[in-house]
N, C-alpha and C. Protein backbone atom coordinates (compact mmCIF):
# COMPACT_ATOMS: atom_id res chain seq x y z
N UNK A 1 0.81 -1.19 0.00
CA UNK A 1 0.00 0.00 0.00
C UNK A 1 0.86 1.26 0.00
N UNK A 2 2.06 1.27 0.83
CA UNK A 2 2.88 2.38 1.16
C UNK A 2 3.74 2.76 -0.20
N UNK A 3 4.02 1.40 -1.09
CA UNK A 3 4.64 1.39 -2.22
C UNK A 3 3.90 2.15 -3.46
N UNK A 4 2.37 1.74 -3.43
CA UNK A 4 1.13 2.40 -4.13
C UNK A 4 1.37 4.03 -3.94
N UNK A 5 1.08 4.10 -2.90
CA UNK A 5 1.15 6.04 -2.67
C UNK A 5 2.32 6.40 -2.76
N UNK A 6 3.80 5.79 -2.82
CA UNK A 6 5.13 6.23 -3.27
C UNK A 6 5.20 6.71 -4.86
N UNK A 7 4.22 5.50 -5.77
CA UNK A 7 4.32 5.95 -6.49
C UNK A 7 3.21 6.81 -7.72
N UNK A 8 2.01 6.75 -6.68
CA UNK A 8 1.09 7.80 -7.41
C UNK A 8 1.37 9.43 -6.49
N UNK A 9 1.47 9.71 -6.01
CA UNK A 9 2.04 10.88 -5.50
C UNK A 9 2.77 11.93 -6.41
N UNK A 10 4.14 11.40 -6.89
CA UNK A 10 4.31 12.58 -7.94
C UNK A 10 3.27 12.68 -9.18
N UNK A 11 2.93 12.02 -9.95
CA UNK A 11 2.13 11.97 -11.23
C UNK A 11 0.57 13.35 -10.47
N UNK A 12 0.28 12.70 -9.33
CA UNK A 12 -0.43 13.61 -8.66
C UNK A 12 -0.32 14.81 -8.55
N UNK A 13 0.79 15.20 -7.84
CA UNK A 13 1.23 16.51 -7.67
C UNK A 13 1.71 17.24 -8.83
N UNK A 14 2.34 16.16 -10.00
CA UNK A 14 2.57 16.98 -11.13
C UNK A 14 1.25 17.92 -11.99
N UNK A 15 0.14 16.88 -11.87
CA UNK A 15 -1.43 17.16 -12.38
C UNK A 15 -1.89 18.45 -11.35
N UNK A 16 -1.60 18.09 -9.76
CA UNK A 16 -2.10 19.68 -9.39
C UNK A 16 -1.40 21.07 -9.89
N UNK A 17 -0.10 20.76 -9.95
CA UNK A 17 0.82 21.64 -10.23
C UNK A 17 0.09 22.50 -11.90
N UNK A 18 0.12 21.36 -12.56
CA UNK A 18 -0.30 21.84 -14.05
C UNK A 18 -1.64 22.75 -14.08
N UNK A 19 -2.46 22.30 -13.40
CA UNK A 19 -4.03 22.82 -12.86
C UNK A 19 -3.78 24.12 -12.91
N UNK A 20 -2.92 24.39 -11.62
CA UNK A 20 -2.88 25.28 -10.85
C UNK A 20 -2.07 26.78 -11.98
N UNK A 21 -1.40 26.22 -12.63
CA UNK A 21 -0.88 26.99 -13.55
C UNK A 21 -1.81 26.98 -14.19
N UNK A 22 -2.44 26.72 -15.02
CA UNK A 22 -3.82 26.93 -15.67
C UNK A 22 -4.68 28.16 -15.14
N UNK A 23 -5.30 27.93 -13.91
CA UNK A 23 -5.69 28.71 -13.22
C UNK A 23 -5.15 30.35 -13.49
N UNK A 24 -3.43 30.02 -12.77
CA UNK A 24 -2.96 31.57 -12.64
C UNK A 24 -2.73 32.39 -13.96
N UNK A 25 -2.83 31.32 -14.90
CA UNK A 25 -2.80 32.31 -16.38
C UNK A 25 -4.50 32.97 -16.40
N UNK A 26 -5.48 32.16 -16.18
CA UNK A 26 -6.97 33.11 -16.53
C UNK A 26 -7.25 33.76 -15.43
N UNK A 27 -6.69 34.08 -14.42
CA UNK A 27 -6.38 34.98 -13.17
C UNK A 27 -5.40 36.51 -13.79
N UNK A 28 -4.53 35.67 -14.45
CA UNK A 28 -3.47 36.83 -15.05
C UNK A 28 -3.95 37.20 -15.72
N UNK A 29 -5.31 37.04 -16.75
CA UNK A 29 -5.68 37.67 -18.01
C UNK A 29 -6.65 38.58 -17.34
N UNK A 30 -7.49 38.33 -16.02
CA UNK A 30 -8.14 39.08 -16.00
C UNK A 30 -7.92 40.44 -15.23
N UNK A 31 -6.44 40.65 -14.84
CA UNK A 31 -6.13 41.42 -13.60
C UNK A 31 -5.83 42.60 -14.21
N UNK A 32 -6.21 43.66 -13.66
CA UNK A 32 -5.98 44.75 -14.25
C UNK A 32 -4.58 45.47 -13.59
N UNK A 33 -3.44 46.30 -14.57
CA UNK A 33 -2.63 47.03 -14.05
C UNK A 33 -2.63 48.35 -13.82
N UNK A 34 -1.84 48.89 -13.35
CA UNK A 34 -1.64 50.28 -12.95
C UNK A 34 -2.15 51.45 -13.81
N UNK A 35 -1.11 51.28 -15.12
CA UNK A 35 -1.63 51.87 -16.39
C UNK A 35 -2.84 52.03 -17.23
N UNK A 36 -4.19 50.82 -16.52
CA UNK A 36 -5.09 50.24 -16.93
C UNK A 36 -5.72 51.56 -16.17
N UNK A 37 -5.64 51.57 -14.82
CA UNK A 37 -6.26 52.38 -13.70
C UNK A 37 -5.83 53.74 -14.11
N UNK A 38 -4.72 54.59 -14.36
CA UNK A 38 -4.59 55.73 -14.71
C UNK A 38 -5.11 55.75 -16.09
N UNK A 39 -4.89 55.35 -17.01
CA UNK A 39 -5.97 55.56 -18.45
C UNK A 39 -7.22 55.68 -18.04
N UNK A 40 -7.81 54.96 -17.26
CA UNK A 40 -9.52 55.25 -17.09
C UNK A 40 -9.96 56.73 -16.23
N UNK A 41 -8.81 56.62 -15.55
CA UNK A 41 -9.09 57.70 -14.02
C UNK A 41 -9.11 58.67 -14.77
N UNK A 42 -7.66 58.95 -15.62
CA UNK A 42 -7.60 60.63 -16.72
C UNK A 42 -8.78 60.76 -17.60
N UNK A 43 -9.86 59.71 -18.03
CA UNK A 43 -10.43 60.15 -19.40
C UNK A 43 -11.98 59.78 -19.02
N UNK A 44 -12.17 59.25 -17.63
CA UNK A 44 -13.32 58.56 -17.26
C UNK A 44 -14.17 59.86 -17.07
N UNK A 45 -15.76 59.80 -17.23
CA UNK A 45 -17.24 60.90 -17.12
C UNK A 45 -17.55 59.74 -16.41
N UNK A 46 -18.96 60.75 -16.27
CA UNK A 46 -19.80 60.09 -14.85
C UNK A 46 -20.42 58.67 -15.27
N UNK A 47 -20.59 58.33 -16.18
CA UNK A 47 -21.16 57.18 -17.35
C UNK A 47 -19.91 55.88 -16.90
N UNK A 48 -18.79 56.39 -16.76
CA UNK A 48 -17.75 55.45 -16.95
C UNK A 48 -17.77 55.20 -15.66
N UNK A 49 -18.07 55.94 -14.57
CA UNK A 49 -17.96 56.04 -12.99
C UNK A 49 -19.15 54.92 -12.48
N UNK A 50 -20.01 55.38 -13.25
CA UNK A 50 -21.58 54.45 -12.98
C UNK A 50 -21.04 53.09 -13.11
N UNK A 51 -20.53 52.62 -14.60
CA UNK A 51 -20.18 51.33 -14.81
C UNK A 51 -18.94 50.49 -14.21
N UNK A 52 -18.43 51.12 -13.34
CA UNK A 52 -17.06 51.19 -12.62
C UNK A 52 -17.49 50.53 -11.57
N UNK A 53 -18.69 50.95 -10.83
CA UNK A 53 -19.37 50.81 -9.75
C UNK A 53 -20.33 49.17 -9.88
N UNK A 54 -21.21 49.47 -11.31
CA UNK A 54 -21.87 48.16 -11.78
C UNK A 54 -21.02 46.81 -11.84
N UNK A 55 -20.27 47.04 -12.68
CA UNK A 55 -19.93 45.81 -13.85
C UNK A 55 -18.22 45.58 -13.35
N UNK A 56 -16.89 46.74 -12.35
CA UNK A 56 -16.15 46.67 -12.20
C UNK A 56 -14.93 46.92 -13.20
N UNK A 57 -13.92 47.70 -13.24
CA UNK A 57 -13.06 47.93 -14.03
C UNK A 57 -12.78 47.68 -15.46
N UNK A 58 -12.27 46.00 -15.49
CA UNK A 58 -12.67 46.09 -16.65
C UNK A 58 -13.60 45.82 -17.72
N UNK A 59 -14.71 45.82 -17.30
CA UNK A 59 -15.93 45.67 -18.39
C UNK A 59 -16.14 47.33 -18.46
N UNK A 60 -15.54 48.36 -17.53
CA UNK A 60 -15.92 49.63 -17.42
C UNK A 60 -14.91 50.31 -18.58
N UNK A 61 -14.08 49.86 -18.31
CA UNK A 61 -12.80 50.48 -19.53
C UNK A 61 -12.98 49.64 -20.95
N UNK A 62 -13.31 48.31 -20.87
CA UNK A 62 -13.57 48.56 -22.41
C UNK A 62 -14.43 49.23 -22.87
N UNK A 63 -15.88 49.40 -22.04
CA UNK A 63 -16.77 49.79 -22.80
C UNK A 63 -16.15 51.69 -23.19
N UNK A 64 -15.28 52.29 -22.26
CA UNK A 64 -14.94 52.81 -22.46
C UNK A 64 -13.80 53.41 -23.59
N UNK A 65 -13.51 52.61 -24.08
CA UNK A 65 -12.34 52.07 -25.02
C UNK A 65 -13.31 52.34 -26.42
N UNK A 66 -14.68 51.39 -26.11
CA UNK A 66 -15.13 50.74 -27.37
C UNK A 66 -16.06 52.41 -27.87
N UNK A 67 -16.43 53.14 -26.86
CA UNK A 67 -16.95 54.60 -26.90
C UNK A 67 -16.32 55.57 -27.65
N UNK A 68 -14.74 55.76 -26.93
CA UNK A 68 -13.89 56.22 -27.70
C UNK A 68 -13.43 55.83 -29.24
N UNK A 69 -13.60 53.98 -29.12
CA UNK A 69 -13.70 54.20 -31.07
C UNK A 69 -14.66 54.70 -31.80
N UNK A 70 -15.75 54.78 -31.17
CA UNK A 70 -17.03 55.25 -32.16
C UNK A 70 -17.08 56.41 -32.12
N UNK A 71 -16.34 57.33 -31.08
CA UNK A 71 -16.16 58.65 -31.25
C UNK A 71 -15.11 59.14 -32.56
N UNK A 72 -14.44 58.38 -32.58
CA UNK A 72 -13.04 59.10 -33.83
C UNK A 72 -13.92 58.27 -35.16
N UNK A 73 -14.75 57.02 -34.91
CA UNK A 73 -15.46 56.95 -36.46
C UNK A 73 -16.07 57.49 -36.60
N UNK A 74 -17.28 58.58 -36.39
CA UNK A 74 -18.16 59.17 -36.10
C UNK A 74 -19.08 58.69 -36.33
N UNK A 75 -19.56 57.66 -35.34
CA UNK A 75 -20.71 56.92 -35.17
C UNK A 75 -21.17 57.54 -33.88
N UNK A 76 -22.94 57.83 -33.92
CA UNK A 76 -23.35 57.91 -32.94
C UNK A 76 -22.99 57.28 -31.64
N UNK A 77 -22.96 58.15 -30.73
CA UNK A 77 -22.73 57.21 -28.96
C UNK A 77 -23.70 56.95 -27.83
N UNK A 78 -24.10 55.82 -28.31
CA UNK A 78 -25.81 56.17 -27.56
C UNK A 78 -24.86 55.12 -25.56
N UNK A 79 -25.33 56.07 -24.70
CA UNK A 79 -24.56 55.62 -23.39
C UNK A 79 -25.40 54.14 -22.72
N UNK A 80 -24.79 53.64 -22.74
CA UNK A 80 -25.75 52.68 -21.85
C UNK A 80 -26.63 52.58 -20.64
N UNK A 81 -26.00 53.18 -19.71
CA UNK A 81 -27.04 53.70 -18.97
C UNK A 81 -28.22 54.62 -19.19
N UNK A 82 -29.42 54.00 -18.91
CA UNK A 82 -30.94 54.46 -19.84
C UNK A 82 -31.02 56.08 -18.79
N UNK A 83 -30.53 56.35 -18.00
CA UNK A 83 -30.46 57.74 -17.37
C UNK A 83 -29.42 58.42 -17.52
N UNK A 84 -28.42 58.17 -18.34
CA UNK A 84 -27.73 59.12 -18.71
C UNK A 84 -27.88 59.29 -20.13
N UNK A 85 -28.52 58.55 -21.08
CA UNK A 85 -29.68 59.40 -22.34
C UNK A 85 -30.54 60.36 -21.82
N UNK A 86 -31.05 60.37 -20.96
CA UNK A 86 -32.26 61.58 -20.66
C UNK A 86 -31.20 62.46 -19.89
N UNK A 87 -30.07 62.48 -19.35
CA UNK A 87 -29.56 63.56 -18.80
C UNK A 87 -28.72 64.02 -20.26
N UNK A 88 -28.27 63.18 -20.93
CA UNK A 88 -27.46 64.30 -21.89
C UNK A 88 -28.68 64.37 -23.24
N UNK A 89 -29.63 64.30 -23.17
CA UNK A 89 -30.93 64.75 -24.06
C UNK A 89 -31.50 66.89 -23.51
């Protein structure tokens, strides 16, 4: 028995090990940095503040991102929040 767990043990620990790296990469994709936080802070309105609060950083900065492209295509920018259409109406 003692011989059994001598030798499933590493193959084991190699499989948690691998997991676990797995893990810290879609942990790492979702973490936001420093530069992430000063880009939003310098260019963020009250719209971006709302969704900051909702949805958390970064679903707040892309949508912010994705605003700013439709601003330089000149596509309308309709805001997502249904009360900040009637405030900038």
């Amino acid at each position: 028995m003692q011989g059994l767990a001598v030798l499933l043990f590493p193959p084991v620990l190699m499989l948690f090990a691998l997991a676990m790296e797995k893990v810290q990469t879609g942990l790492d994709r979702l973490s936001v940095g420093r530069a992430h936080v000063e880009e939003f802070l310098d260019t963020a309105d009250e719209t971006d503040v709302g969704n900051l609060a909702k949805d958390g950083l970064p679903a707040a900065l892309d949508e912010l991102r994705q605003r700013r492209s439709n601003d330089e295509s000149g596509e309308p920018v309709i805001p997502a929040d249904p009360d900040a259409r009637n405030r900038a109406s």
